[in-house]
Protein backbone atom coordinates (compact mmCIF):
# COMPACT_ATOMS: atom_id res chain seq x y z
CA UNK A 1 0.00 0.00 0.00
CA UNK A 2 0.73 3.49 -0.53
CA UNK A 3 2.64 5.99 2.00
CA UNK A 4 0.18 7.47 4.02
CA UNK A 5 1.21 10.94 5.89
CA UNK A 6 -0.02 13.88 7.20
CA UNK A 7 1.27 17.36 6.30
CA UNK A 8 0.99 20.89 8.03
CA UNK A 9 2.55 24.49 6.63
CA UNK A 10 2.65 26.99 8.57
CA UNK A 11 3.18 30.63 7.62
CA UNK A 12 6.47 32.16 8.15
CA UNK A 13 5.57 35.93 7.00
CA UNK A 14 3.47 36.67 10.25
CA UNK A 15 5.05 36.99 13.77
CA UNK A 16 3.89 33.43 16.54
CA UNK A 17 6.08 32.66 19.25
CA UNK A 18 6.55 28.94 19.24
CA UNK A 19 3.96 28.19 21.15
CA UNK A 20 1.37 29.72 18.91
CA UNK A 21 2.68 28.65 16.03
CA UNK A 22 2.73 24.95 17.54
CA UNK A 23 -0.65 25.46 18.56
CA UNK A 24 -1.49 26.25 15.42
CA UNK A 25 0.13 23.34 13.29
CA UNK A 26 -1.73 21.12 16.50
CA UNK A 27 -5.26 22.45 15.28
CA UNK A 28 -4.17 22.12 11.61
CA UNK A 29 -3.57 18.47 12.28
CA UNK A 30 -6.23 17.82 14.42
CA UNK A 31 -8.97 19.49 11.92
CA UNK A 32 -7.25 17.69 8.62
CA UNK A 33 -7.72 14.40 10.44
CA UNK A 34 -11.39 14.99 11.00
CA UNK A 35 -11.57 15.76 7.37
CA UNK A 36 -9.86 12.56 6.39
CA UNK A 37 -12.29 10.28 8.81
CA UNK A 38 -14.66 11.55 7.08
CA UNK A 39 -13.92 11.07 3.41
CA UNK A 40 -12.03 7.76 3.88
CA UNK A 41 -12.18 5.93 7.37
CA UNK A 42 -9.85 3.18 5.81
CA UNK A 43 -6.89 6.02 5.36
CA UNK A 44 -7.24 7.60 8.42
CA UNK A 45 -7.27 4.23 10.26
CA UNK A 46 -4.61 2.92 8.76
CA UNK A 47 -2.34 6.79 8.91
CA UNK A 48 -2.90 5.53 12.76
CA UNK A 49 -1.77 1.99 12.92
CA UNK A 50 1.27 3.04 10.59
CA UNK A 51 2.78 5.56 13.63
CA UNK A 52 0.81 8.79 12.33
CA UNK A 53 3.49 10.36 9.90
CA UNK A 54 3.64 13.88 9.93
CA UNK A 55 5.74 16.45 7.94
CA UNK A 56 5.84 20.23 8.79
CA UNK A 57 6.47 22.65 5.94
CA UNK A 58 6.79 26.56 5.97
CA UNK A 59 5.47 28.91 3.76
CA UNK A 60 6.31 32.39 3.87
CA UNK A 61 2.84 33.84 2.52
CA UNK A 62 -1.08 34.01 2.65
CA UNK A 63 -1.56 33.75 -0.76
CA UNK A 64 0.48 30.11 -1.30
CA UNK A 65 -1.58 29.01 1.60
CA UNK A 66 -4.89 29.50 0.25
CA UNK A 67 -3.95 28.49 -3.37
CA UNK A 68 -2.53 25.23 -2.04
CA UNK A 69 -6.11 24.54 0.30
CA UNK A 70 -8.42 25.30 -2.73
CA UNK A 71 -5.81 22.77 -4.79
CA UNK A 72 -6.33 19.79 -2.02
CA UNK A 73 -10.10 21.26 -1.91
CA UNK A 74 -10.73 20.71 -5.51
CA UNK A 75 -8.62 17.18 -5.84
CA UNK A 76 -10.48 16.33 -2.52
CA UNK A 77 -8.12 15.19 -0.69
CA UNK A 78 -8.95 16.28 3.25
CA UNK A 79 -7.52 19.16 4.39
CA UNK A 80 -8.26 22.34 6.70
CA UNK A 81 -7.33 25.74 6.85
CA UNK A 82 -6.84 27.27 10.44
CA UNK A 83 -8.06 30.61 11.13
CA UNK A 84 -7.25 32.02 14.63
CA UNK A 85 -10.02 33.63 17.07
CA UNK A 86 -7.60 36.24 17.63
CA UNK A 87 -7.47 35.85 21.49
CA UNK A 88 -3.83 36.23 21.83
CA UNK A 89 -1.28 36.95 19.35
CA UNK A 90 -2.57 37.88 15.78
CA UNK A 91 -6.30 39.50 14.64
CA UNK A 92 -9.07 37.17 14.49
CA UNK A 93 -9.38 35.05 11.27
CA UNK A 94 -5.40 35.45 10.76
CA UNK A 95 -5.41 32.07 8.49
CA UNK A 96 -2.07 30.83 9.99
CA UNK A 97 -1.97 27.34 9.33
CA UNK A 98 -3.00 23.94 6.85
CA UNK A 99 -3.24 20.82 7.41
CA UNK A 100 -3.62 18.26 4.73
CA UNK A 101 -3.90 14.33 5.36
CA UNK A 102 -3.85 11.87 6.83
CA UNK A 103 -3.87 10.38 2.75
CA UNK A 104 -1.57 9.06 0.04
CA UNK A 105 1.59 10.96 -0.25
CA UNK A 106 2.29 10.93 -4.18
CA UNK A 107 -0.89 13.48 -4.28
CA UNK A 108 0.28 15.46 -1.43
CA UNK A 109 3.45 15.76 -2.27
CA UNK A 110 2.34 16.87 -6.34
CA UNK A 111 1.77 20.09 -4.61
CA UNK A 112 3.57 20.63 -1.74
CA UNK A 113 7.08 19.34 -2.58
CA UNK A 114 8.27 22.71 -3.43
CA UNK A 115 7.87 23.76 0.22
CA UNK A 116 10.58 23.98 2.89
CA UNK A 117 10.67 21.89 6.02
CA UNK A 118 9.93 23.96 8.68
């Protein structure tokens, strides 16, 4: 069977302390595995028994964030988009984060492999 793995970016361009930007890729994940127990219980069961694999990538704009969610959007593959409430750090609906997967890494990685590890 085919790699399964999760991926989250994270945006670079806007100032998180660690902690907020961790938080962030944590509700990224969290959301984009929802998505994927949804469309396909199978993949997100199996993404569990296999140890959860999970890449971080960086982006260092808005714009390649929300081009690359419409992408997994349209191909279907899960994914979420994290916008922040704004409590703490950065204004409300500050998209800072997306999380894509759990699902088969060839058609993740057609559109993310031009990003950075984070």
């Amino acid at each position: 069977m085919e790699e399964i793995k999760q991926v989250i970016i994270v945006r670079k361009d806007i100032e998180m302390s660690t902690g907020k930007l961790v938080a962030q890729a944590c509700h990224a994940s969290l959301s984009s595995y929802l998505d994927a127990v949804e469309k396909d219980e199978k993949v997100a069961s199996a993404w569990l028994r296999e140890g959860e694999k999970k890449i971080v990538l960086k982006t260092n704009d808005l714009e390649t964030l929300v081009k690359l969610f419409n992408a997994f959007k349209y191909k279907n593959i899960p994914c979420a988009l994290v916008s922040d409430a704004g409590l703490t750090e950065v204004p409300p609906g500050t998209k800072t984060a997306l999380g894509v997967g759990p699902w088969k890494g060839t058609e993740i990685d057609a559109f993310t492999r031009v990003l950075k590890l984070l």
